[in-house]
Protein backbone atom coordinates (compact mmCIF):
# COMPACT_ATOMS: atom_id res chain seq x y z
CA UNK A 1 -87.55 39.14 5.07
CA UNK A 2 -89.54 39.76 8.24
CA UNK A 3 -92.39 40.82 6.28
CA UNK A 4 -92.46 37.06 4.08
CA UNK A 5 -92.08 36.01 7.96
CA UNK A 6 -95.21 37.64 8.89
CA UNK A 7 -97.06 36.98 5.73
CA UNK A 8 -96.31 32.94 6.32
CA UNK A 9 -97.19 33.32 10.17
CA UNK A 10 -100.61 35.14 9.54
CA UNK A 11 -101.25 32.32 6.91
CA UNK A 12 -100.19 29.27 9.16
CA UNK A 13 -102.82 30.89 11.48
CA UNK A 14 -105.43 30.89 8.98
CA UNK A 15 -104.53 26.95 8.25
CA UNK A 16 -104.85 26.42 11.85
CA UNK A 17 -107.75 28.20 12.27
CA UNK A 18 -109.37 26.56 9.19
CA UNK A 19 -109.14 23.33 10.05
CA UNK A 20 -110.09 23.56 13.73
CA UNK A 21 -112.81 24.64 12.56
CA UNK A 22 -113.36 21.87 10.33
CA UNK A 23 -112.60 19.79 13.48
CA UNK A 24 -115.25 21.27 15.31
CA UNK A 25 -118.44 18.91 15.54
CA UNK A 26 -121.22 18.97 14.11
CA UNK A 27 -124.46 18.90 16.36
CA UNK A 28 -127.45 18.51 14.64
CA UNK A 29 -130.14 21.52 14.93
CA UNK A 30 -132.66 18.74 16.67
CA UNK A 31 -129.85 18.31 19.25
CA UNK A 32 -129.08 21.76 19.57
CA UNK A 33 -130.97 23.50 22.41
CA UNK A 34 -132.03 27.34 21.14
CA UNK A 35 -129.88 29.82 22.15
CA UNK A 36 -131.09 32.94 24.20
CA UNK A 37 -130.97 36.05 22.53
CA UNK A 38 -131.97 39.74 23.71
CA UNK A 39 -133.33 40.18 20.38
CA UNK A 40 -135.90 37.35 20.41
CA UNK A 41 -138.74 39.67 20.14
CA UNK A 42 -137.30 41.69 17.09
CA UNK A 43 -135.94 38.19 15.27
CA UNK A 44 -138.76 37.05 12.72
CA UNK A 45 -141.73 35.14 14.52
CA UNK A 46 -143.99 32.92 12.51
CA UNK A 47 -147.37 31.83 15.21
CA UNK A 48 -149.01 33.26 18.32
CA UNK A 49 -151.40 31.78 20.92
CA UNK A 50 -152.87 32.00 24.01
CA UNK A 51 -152.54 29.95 27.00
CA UNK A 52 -155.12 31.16 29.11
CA UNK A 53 -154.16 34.16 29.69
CA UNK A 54 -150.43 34.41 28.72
CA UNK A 55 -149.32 34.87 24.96
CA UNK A 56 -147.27 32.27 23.74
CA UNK A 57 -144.89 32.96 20.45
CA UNK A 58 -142.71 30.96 18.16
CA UNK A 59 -140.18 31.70 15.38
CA UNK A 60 -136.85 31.26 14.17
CA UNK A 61 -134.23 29.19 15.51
CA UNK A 62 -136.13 27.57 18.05
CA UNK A 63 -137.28 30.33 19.64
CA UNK A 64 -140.43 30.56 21.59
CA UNK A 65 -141.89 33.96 23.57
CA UNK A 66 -143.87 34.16 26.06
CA UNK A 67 -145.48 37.06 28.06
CA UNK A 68 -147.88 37.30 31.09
CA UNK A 69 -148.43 41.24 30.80
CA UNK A 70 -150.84 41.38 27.49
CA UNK A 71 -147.74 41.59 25.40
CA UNK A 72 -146.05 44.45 27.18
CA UNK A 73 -142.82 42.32 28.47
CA UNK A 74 -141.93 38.68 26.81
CA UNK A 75 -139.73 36.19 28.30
CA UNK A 76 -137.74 33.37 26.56
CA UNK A 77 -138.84 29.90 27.02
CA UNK A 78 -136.68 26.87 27.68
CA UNK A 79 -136.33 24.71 24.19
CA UNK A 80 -134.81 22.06 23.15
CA UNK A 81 -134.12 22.31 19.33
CA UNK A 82 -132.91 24.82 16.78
CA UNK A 83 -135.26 24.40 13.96
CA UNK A 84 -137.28 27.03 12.64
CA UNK A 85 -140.72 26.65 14.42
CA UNK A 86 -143.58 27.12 12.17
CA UNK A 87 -147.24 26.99 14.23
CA UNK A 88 -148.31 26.73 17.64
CA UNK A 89 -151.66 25.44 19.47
CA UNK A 90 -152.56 25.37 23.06
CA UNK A 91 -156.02 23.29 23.36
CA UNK A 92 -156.28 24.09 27.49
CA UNK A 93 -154.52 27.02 29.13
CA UNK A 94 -151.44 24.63 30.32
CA UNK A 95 -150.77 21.92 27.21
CA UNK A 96 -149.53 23.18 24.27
CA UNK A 97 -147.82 21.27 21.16
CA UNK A 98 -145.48 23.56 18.79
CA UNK A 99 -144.28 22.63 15.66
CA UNK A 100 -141.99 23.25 12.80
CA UNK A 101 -139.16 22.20 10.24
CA UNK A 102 -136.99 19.10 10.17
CA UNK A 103 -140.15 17.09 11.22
CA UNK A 104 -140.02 18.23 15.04
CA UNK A 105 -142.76 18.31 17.54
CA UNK A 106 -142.42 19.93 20.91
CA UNK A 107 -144.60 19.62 23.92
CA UNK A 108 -145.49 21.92 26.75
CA UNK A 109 -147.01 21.02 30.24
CA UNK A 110 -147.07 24.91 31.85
CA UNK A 111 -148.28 26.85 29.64
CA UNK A 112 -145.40 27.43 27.09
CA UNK A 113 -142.60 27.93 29.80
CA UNK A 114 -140.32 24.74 29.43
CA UNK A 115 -140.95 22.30 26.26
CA UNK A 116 -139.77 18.80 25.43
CA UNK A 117 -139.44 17.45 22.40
CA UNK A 118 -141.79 14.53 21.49
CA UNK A 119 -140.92 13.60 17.56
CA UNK A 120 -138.70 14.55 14.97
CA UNK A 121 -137.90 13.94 11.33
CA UNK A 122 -135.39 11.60 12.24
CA UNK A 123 -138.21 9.17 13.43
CA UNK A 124 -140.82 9.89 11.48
CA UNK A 125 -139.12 7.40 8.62
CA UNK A 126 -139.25 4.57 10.38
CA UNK A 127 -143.03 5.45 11.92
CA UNK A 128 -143.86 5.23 8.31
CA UNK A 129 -141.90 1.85 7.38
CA UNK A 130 -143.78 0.15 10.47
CA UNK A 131 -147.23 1.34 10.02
CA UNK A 132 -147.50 0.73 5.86
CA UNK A 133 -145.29 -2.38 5.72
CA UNK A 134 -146.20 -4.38 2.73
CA UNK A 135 -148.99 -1.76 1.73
CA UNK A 136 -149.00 -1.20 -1.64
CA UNK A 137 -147.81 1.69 -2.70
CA UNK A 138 -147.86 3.26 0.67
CA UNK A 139 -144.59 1.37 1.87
CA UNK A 140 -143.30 3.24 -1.34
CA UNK A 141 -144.01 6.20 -0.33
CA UNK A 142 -142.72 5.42 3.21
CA UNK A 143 -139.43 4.01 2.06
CA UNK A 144 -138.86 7.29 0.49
CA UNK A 145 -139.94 9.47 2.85
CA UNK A 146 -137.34 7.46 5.83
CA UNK A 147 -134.20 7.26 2.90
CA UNK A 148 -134.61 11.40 2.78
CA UNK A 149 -134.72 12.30 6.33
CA UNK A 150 -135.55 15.19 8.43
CA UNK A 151 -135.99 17.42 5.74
CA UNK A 152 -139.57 18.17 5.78
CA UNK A 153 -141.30 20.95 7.75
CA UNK A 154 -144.62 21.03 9.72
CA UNK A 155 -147.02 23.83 9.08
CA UNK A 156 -149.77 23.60 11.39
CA UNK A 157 -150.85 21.61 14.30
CA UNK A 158 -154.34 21.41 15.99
CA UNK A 159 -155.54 19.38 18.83
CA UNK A 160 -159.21 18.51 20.31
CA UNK A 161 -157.84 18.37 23.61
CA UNK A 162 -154.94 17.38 25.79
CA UNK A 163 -154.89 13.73 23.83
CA UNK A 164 -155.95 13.94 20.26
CA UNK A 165 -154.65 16.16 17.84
CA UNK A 166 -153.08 16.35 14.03
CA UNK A 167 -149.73 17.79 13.05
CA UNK A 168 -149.56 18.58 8.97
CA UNK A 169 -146.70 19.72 6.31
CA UNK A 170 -145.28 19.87 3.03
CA UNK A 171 -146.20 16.88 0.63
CA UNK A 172 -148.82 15.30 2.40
CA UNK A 173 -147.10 14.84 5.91
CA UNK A 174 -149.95 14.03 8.73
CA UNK A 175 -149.55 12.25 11.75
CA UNK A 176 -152.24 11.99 14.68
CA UNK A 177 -152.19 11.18 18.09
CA UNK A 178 -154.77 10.12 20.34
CA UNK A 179 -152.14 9.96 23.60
CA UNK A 180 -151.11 13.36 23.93
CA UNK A 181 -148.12 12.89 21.94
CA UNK A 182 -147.00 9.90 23.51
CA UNK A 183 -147.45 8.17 19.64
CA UNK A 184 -148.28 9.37 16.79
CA UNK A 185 -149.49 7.42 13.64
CA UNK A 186 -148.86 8.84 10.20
CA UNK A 187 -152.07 9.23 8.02
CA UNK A 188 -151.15 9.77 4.68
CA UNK A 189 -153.05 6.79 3.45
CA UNK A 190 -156.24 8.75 4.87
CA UNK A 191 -156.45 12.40 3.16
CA UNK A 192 -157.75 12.43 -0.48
CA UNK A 193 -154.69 14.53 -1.95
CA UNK A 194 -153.53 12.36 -4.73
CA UNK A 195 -150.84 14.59 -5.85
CA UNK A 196 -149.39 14.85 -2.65
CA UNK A 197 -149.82 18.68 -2.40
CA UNK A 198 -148.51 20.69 1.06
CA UNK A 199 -151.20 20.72 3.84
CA UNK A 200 -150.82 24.42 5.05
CA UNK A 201 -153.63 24.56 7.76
CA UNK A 202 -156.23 23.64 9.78
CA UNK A 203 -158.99 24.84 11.75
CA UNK A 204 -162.84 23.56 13.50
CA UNK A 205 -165.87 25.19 13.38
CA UNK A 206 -166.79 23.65 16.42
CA UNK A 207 -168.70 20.36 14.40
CA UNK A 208 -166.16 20.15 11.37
CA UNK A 209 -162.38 19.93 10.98
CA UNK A 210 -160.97 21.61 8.01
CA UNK A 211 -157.83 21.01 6.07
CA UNK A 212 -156.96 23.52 3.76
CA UNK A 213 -153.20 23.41 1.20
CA UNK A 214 -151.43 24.86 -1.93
CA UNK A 215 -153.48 24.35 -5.16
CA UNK A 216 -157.01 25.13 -4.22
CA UNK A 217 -156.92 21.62 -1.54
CA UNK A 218 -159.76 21.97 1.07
CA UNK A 219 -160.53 18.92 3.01
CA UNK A 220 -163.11 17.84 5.95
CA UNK A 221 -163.09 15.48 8.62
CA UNK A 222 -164.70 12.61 8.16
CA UNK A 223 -164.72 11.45 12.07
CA UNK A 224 -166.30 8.16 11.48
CA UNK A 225 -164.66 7.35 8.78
CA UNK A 226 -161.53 8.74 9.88
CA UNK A 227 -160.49 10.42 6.68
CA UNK A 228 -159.88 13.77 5.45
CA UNK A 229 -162.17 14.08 2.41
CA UNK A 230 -161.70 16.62 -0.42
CA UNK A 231 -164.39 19.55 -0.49
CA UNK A 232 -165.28 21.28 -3.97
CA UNK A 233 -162.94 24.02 -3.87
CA UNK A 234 -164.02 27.66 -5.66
CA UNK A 235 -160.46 28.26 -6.02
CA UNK A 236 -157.06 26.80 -7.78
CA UNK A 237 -154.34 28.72 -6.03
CA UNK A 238 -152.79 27.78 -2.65
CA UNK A 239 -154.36 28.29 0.53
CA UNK A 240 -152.03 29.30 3.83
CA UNK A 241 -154.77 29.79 6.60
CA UNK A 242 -158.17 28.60 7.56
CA UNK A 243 -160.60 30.61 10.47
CA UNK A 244 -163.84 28.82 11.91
CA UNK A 245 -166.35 29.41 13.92
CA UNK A 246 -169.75 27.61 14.87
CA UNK A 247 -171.86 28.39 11.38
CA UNK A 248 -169.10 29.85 9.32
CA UNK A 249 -165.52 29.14 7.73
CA UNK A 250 -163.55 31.29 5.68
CA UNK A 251 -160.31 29.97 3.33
CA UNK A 252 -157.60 32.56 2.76
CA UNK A 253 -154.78 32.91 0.61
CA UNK A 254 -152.85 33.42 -2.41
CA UNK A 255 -153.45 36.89 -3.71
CA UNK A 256 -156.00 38.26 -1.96
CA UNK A 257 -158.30 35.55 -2.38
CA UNK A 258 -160.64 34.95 0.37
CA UNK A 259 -163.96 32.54 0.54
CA UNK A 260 -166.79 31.45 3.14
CA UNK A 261 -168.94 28.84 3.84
CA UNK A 262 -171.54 28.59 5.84
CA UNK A 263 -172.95 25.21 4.96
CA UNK A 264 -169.73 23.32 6.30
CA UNK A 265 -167.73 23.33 3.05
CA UNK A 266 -170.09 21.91 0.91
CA UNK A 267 -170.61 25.88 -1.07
CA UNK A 268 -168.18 28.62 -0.70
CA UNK A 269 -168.63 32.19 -1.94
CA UNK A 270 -165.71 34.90 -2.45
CA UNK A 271 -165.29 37.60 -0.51
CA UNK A 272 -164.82 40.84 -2.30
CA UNK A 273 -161.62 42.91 0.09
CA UNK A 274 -160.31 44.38 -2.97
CA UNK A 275 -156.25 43.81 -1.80
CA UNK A 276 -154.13 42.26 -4.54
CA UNK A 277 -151.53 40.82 -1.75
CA UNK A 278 -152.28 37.44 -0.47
CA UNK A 279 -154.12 37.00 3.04
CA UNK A 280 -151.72 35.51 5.75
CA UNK A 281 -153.86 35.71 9.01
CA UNK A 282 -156.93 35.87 10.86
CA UNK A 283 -158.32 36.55 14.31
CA UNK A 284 -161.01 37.14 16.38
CA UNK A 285 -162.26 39.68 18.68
CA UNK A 286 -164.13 39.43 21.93
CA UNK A 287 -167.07 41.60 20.47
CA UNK A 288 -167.18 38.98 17.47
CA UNK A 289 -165.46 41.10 14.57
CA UNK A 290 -163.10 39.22 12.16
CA UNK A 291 -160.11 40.73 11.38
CA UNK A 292 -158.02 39.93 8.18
CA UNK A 293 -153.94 40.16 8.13
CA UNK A 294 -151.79 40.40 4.71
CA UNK A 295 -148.55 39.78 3.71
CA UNK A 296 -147.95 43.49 3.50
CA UNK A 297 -149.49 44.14 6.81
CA UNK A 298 -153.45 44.82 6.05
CA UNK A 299 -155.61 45.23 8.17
CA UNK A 300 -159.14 44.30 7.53
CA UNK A 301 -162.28 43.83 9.70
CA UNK A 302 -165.68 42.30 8.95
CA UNK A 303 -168.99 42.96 11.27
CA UNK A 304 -171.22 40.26 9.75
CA UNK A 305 -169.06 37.00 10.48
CA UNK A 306 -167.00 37.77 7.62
CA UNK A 307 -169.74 38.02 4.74
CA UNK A 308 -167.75 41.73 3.92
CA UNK A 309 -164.51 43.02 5.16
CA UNK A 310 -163.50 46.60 5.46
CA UNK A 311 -159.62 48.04 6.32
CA UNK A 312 -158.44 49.48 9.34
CA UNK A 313 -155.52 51.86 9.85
CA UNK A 314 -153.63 50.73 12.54
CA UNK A 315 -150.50 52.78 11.07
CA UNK A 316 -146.70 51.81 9.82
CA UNK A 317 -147.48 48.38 7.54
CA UNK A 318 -145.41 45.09 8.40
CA UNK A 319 -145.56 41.75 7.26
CA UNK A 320 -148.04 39.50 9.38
CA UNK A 321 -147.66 36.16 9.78
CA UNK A 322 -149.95 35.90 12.47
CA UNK A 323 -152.48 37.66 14.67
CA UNK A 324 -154.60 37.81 18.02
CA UNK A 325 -156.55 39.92 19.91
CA UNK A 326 -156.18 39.93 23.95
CA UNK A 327 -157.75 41.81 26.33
CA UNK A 328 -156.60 45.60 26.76
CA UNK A 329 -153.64 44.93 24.60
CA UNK A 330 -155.36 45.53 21.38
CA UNK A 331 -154.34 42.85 18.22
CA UNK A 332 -150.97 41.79 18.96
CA UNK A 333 -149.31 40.47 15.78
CA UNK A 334 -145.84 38.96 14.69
CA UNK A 335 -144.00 38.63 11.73
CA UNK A 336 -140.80 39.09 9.76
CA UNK A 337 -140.18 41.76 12.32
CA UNK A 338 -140.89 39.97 15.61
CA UNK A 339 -143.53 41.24 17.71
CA UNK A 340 -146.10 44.29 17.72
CA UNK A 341 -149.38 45.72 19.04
CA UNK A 342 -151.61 48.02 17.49
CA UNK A 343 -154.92 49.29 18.71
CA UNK A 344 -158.44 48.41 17.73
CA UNK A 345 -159.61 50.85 15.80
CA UNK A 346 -163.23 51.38 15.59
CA UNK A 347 -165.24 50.44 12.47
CA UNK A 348 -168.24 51.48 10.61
CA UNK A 349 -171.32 48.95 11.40
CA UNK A 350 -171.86 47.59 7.33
């Protein structure tokens, strides 16, 4: 008997405990300020970028890293949401614009320290209804996009300066703002990509902006025109990163595959680097070398402005998502594994 007593107590518990639970409410990840966590710097991390001189990180959850010490210490920065933040760009050493999924867009003023948040998924729907009402087509498109919601994910954002910049995602999301943020105005009447394939990147060589996606998309700028239109591409497999410099862009990706221009898109060559895993990052060094990050944690480096690559061993592999190099702190990367340095190794002139 007093064991059917304590079977039916431990069970009324578990009914009590169930539906308090189911009681609880719900708060939305875009409501939901990210929470602080000692292991911030070992919990997967997806972008890195400087702010002057301080390193600025994002990743999971909301969470966003920054350090002050060339990577040594990192401190947890004041955000808003929850989502998983996917890219981050700081066009002067204080403003800085992060981004990431369920449409959101966060803001910094100080140099990645506090952030606000400045759009999210949950408006982007009705930015669409108002700008392509009674557009052919396009108000499709934009009815669709507002009835499904905060469900789709930023990849990459870039800005010229503190006022006009691009945020880009999955099936043709791309909004622009010429305000800082203030408003944004979506532009996916204004890329050639019929299909509606993901826009995974972007980067400027300093004359051009590039827009690179999944199967084989590269785009360019057309300023005057204000349009983003499609470049021959040498390649039919996705694309997740874009480097640039004045004279010379390379397009990396799926399985290795790697390819420069140096007539501003309009002719792209391969680049032999011989890895079968596909390319994830790039960065640059203050002597001018181009490195080369994979998914398996590669390290390559090119001399010549990436015309050849060669690897480096910089040790134990891990995924990289993304890469830098600063100062004495040698290339500072992050990935599924958080954050980690490794030194620059010397290479072999080619």
């Amino acid at each position: 008997m007093l064991l059917n007593k304590r079977i039916a107590l431990a069970t009324l518990g578990l009914l009590l405990h169930a539906g308090m639970a189911q009681a609880a409410p719900f708060v939305d990840v875009l409501d939901l300020p990210a929470k602080r966590s000692e292991l911030a710097a070992q919990s997967p991390l997806l972008d890195l970028a400087e702010a002057g001189q301080r390193l600025v990180a994002v990743g999971q959850r909301g969470h966003i890293l920054y350090s002050d010490d060339g990577g040594k210490q990192w401190k947890q920065a004041d955000v808003p949401v929850s989502s998983d933040l996917t890219a981050v760009y700081f066009p002067t050493p204080s403003e800085g614009w992060a981004v990431g999924h369920d449409g959101v867009v966060l803001h910094s003023r100080d140099a990645g320290h506090t952030w606000e948040k400045q759009l999210d998924g949950r408006q982007i729907g009705q930015l669409m209804l108002d700008r392509y009402a009674g557009v052919e087509h396009w108000q499709d498109e934009a009815q669709r996009l507002a009835k499904e919601g905060a469900d789709k994910p930023f990849l990459d954002v870039w800005f010229a300066n503190e006022n006009e910049g691009f945020v880009v995602g999955a099936f043709n999301l791309i909004l622009r703002t010429v305000d800082g943020g203030r408003h944004w105005q979506p532009w996916i009447d204004r890329v050639d990509n019929p299909t509606g394939f993901h826009l995974t990147a972007m980067a400027s060589d300093g004359e051009h902006l590039f827009l690179a996606g999944e199967q084989g998309l590269l785009l360019r700028l057309d300023a005057a025109g204000e349009r983003f239109e499609a470049l021959q591409s040498p390649y039919q497999g996705s694309f997740f990163g874009l480097y640039a410099e004045p004279g010379v862009v390379l397009a990396y990706g799926l399985r290795g595959n790697v390819f420069r221009s140096t007539d501003g898109g309009a002719n792209w060559t391969q680049v032999a680097i011989n890895l079968p895993v596909s390319i994830t990052a790039s960065a640059r060094g203050a002597d001018g070398r181009l490195y080369l990050f994979s998914q398996a944690g590669h390290v390559l480096v090119s001399t010549n402005r990436g015309a050849t690559f060669q690897p480096l061993d910089t040790g134990a592999l891990a995924p990289v998502t993304a890469a830098l190099t600063h100062g004495d702190a040698g290339l500072v990367l992050v990935g599924n594994r958080g954050l980690t340095q490794r030194p620059l190794v010397a290479a072999t002139q080619e």
